[in-house]
C-alpha atoms as a PDB file:
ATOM      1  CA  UNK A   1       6.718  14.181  -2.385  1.00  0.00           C
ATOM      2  CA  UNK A   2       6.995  11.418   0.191  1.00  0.00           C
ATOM      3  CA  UNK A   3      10.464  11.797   0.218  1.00  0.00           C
ATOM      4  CA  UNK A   4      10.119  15.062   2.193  1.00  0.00           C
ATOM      5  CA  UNK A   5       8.167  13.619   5.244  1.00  0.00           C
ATOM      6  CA  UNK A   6      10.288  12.541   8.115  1.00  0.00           C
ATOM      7  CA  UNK A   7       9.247  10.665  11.123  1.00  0.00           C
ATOM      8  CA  UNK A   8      10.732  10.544  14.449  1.00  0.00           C
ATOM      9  CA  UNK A   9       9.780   8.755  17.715  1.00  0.00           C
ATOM     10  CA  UNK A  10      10.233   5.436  19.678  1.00  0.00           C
ATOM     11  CA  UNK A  11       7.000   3.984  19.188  1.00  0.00           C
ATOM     12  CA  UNK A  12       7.971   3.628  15.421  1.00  0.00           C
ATOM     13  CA  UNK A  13       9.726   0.512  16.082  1.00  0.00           C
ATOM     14  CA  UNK A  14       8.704  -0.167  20.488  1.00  0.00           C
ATOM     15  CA  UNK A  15       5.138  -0.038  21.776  1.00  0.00           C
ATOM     16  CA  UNK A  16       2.710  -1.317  24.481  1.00  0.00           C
ATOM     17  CA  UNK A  17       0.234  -2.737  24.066  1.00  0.00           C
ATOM     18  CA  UNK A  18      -1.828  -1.034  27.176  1.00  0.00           C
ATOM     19  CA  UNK A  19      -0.952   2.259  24.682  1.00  0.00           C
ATOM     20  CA  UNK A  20      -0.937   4.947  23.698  1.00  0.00           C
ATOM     21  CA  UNK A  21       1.852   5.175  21.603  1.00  0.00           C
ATOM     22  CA  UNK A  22       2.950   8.351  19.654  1.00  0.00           C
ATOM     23  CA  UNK A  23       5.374   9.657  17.541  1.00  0.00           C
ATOM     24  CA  UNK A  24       5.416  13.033  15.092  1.00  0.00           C
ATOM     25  CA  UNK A  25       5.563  12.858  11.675  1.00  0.00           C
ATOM     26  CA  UNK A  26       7.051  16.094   9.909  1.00  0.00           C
ATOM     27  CA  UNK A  27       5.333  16.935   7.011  1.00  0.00           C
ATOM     28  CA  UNK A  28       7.478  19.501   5.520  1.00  0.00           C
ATOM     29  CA  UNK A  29       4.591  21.915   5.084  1.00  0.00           C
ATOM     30  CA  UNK A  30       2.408  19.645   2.870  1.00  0.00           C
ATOM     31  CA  UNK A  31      -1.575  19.225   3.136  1.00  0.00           C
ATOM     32  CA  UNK A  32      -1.794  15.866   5.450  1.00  0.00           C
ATOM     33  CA  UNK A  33      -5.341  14.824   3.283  1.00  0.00           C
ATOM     34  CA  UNK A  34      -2.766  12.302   1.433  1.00  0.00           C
ATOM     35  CA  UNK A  35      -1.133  10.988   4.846  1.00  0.00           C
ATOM     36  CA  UNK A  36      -2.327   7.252   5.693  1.00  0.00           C
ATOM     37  CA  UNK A  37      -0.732   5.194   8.693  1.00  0.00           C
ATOM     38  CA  UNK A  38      -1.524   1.486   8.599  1.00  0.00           C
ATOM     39  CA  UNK A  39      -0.689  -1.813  10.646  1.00  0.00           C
ATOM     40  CA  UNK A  40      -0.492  -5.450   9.489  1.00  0.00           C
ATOM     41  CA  UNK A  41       0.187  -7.695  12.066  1.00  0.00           C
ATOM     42  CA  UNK A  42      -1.917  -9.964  15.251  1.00  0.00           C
ATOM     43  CA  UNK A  43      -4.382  -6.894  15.335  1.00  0.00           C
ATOM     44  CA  UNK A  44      -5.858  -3.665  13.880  1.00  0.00           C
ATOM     45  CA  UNK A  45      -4.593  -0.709  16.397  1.00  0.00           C
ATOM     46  CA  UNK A  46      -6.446   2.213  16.233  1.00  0.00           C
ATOM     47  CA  UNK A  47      -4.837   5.034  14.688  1.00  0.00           C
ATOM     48  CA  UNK A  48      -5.375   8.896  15.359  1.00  0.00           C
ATOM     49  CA  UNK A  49      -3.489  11.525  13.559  1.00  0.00           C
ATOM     50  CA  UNK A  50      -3.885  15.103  15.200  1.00  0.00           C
ATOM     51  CA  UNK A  51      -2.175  18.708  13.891  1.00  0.00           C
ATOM     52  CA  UNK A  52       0.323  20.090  16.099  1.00  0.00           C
ATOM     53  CA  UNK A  53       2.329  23.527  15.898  1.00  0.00           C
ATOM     54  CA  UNK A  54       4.579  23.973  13.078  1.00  0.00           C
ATOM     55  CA  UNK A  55       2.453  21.661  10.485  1.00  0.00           C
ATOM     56  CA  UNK A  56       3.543  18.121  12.284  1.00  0.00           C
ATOM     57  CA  UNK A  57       1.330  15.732  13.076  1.00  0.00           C
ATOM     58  CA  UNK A  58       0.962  13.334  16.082  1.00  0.00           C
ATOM     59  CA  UNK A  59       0.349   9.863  15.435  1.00  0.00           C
ATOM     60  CA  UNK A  60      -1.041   7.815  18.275  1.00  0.00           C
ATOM     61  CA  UNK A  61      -2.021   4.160  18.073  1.00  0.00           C
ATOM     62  CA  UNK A  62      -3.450   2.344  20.578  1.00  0.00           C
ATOM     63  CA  UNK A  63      -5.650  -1.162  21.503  1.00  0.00           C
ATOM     64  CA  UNK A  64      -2.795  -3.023  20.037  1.00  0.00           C
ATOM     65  CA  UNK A  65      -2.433  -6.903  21.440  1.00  0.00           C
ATOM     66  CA  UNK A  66       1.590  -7.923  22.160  1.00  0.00           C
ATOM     67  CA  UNK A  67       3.334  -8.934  18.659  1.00  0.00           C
ATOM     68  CA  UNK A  68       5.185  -8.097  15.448  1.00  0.00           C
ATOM     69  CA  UNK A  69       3.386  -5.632  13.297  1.00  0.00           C
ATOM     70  CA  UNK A  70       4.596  -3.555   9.979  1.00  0.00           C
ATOM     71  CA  UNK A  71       3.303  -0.315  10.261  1.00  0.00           C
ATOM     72  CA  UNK A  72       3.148   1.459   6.526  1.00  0.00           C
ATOM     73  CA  UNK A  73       3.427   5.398   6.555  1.00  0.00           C
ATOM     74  CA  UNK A  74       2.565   6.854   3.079  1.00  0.00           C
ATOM     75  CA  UNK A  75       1.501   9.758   1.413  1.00  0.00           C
ATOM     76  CA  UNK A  76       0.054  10.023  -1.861  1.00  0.00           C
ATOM     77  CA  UNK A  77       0.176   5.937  -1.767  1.00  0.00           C
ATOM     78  CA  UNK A  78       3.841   6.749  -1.617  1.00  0.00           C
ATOM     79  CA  UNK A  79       6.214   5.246   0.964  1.00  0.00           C
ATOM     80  CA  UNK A  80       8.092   7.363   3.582  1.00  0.00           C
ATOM     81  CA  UNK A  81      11.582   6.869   3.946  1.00  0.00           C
ATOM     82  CA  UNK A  82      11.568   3.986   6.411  1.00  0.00           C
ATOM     83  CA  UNK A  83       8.308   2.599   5.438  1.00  0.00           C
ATOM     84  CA  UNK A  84       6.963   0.212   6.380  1.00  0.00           C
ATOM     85  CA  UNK A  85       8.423   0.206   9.524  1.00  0.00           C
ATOM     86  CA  UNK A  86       8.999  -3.056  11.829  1.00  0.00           C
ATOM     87  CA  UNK A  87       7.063  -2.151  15.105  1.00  0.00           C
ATOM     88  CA  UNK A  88       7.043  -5.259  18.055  1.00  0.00           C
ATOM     89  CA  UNK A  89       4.250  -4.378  20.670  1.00  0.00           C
ATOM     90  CA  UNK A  90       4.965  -5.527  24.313  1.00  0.00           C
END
């Protein structure tokens, strides 16, 4: 089923680290119980996900210090096309 999430947005691969950053992840109607965004990298950013019309959801991460991070979007412990995804924090 993870093959039918997209995500779009610059702060997949760009971010600051004074944050936030966001970007929308398209869910393709599925319950978002399974949905887990997570960082490697110089720090832990916090992560919110939040509903938004038309069942995508926003994904902001913030508190993130300047560096390299790979950023793993998955559902079902499944990766997202894309994932993990190379994100450098300025």
């Amino acid at each position: 089923m993870a093959e039918l999430i997209s995500v779009e947005g610059d702060a997949l691969h760009n971010g600051v680290a004074t944050g936030p950053n966001t970007f929308s992840i398209n869910m393709a109607g599925m319950n978002n119980s399974k949905l887990v965004v997570a960082f490697t990298g110089p720090a832990k950013p916090q992560v919110m996900l939040a509903s938004e019309k038309g069942g995508n959801i926003k994904c902001t991460y913030s508190k993130a210090v300047e560096g390299e991070y790979q950023m793993s979007v998955t559902f079902d412990d499944d990766h997202i096309e894309g994932s993990p995804f190379t994100v450098v924090v300025k």
